[in-house]
C-alpha atoms as a PDB file:
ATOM      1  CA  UNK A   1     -44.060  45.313 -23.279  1.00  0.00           C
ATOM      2  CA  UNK A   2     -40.347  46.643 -22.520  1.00  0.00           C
ATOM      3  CA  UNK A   3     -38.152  45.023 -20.497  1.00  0.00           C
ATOM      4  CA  UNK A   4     -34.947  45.883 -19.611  1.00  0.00           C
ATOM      5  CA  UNK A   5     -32.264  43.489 -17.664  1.00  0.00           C
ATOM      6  CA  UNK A   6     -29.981  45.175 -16.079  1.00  0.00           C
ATOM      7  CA  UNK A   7     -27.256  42.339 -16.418  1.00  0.00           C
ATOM      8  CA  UNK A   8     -23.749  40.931 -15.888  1.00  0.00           C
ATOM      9  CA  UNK A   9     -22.107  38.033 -18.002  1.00  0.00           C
ATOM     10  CA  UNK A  10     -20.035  36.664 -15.546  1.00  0.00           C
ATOM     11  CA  UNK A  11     -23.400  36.149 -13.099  1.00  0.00           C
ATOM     12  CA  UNK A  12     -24.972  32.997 -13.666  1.00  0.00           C
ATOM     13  CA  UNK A  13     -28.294  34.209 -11.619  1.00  0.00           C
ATOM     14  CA  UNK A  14     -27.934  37.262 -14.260  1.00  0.00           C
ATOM     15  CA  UNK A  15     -27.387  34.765 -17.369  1.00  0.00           C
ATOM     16  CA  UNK A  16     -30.369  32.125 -16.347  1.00  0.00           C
ATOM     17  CA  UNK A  17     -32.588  35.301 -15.878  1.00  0.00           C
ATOM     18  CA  UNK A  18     -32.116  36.458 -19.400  1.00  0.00           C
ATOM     19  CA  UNK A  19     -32.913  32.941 -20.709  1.00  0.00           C
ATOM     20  CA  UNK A  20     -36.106  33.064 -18.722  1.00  0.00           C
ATOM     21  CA  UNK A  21     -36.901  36.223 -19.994  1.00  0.00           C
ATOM     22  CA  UNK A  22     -36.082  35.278 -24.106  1.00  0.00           C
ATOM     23  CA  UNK A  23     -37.976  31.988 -23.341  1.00  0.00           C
ATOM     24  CA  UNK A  24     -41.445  34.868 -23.370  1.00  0.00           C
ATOM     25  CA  UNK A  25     -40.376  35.597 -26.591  1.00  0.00           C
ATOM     26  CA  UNK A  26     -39.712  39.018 -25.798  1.00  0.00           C
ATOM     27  CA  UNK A  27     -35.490  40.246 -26.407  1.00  0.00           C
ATOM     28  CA  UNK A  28     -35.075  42.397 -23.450  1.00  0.00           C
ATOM     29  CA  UNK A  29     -32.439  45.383 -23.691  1.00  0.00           C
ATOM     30  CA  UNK A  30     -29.768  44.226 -21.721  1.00  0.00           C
ATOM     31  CA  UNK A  31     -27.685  46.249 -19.955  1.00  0.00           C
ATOM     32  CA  UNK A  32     -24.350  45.661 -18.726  1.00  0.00           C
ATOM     33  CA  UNK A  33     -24.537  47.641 -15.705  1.00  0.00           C
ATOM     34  CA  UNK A  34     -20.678  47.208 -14.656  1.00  0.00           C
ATOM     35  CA  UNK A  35     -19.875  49.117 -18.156  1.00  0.00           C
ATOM     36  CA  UNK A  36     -22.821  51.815 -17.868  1.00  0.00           C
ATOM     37  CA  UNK A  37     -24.237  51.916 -14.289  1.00  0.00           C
ATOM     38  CA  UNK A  38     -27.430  53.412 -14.007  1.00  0.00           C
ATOM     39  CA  UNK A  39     -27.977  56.612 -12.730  1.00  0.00           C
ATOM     40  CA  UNK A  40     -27.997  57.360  -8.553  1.00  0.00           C
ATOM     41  CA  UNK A  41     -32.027  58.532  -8.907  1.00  0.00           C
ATOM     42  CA  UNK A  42     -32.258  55.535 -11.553  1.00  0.00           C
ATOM     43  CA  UNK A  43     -31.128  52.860  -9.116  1.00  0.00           C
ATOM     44  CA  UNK A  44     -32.875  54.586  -6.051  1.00  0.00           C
ATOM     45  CA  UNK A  45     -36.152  54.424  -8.060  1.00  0.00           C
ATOM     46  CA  UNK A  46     -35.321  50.492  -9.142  1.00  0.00           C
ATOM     47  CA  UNK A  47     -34.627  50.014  -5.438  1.00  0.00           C
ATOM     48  CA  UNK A  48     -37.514  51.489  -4.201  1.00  0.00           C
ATOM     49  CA  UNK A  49     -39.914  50.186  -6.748  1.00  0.00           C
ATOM     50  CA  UNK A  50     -38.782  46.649  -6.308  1.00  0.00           C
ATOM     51  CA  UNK A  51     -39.481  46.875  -2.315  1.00  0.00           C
ATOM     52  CA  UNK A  52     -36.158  46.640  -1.240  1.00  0.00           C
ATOM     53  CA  UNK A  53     -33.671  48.526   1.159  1.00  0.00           C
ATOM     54  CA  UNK A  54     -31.024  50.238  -0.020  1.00  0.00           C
ATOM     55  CA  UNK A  55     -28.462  47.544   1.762  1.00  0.00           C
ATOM     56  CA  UNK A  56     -30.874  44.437   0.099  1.00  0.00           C
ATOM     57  CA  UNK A  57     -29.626  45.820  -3.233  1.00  0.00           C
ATOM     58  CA  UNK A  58     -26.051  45.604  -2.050  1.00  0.00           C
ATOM     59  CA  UNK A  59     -24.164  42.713  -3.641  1.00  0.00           C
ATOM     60  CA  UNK A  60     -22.208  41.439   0.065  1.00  0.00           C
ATOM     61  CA  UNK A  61     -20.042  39.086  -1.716  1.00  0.00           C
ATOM     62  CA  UNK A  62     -16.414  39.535  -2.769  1.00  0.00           C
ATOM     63  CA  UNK A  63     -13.402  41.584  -1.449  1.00  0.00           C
ATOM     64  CA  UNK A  64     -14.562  45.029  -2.556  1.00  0.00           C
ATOM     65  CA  UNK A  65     -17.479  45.119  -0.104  1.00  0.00           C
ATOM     66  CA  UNK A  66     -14.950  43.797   2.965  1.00  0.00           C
ATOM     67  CA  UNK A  67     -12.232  46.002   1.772  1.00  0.00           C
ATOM     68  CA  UNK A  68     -14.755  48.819   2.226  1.00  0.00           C
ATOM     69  CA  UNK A  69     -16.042  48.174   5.256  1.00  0.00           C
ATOM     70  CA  UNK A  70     -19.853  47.988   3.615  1.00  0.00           C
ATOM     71  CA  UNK A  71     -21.149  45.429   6.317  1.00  0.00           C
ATOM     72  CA  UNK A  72     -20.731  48.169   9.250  1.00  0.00           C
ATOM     73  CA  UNK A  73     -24.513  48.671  10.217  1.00  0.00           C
ATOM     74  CA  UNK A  74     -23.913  52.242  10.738  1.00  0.00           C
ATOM     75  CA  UNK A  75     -23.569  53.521   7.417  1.00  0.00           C
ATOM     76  CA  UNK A  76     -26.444  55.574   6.073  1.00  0.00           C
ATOM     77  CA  UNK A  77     -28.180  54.540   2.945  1.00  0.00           C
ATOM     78  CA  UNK A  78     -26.601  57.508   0.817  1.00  0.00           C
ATOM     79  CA  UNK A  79     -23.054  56.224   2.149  1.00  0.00           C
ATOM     80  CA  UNK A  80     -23.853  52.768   0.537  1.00  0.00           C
ATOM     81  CA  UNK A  81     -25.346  54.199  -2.604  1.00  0.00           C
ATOM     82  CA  UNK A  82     -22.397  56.091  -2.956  1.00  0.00           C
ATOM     83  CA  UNK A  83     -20.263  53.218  -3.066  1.00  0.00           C
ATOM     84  CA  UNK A  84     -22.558  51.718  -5.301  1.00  0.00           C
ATOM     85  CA  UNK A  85     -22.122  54.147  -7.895  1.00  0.00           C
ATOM     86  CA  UNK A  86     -18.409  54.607  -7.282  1.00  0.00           C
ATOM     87  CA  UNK A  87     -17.964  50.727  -7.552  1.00  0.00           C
ATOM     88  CA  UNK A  88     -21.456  49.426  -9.858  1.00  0.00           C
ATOM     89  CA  UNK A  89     -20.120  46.045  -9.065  1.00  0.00           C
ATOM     90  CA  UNK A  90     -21.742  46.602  -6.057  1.00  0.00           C
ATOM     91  CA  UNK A  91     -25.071  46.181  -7.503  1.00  0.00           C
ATOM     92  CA  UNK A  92     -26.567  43.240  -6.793  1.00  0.00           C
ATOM     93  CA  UNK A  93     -28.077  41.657  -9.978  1.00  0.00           C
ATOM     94  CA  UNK A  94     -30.054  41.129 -12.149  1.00  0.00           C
ATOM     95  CA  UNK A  95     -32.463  43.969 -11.769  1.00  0.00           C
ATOM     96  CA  UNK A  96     -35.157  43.820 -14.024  1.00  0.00           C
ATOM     97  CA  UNK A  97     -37.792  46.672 -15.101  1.00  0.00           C
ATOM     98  CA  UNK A  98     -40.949  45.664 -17.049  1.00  0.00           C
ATOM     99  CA  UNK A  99     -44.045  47.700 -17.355  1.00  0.00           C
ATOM    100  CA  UNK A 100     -45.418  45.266 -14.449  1.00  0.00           C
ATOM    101  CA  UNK A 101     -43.013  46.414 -12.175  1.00  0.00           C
ATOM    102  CA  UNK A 102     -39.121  45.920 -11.052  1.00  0.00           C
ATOM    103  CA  UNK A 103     -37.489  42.815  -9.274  1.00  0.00           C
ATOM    104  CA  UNK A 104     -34.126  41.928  -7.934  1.00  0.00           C
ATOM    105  CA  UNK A 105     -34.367  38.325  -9.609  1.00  0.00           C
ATOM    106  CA  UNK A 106     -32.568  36.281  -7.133  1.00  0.00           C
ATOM    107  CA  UNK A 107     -33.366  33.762  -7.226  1.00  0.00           C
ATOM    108  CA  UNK A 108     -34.389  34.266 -11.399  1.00  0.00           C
ATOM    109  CA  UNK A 109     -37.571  32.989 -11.176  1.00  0.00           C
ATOM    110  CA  UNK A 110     -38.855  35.850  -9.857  1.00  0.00           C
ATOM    111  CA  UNK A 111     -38.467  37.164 -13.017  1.00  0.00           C
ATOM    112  CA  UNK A 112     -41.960  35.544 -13.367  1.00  0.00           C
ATOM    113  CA  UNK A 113     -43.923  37.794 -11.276  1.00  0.00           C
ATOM    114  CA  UNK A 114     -43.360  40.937 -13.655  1.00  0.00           C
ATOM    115  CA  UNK A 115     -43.245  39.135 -16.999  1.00  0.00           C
END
């Protein structure tokens, strides 16, 4: 089975994910989505296959999302994915894909359900 982690060091959500993951036995590919974001249909497909709204997969935290004015209601989906990919700190994480299916694990263990 692949997995992939789409991951950020400096996350500890993201960080106890991965050690839930490795604890399978299984070394996931990890990728540091700040460095190499996925693609827009990539992280609409993630978005939609993990049951989420485009706004759930919004990280809301920090100055960037403020500073952009991301909690106005108003803006359309394609205006937030936008920002997503122009800023891919604005993905909320970890997202992980395995061949059971694709979760925003937050909280981690959530992980479970698609290992």
């Amino acid at each position: 089975m692949g997995i992939t982690i789409y991951h950020n060091t400096a996350c500890g959500t993201s960080r106890n994910t991965l050690e839930l993951i490795r604890a399978t036995g299984v070394e996931p590919e990890i990728v540091d989505y700040v460095k190499t974001p996925p693609t827009r249909a990539a992280l609409q497909q993630m978005i939609a296959a993990a049951g989420l709204s485009v706004r759930a997969a919004m990280r809301d935290k920090g100055d960037l999302y403020n500073e952009l004015g991301l909690s106005d209601m108003t803006l359309s989906d394609e205006a937030l994915l936008d920002a997503m990919m122009a800023h891919p700190i604005l993905i909320n994480r970890p997202f992980v894909v395995t061949d059971k299916g694709v979760r925003l694990c937050r909280p981690a263990d959530l992980v479970q359900q698609i290992l």
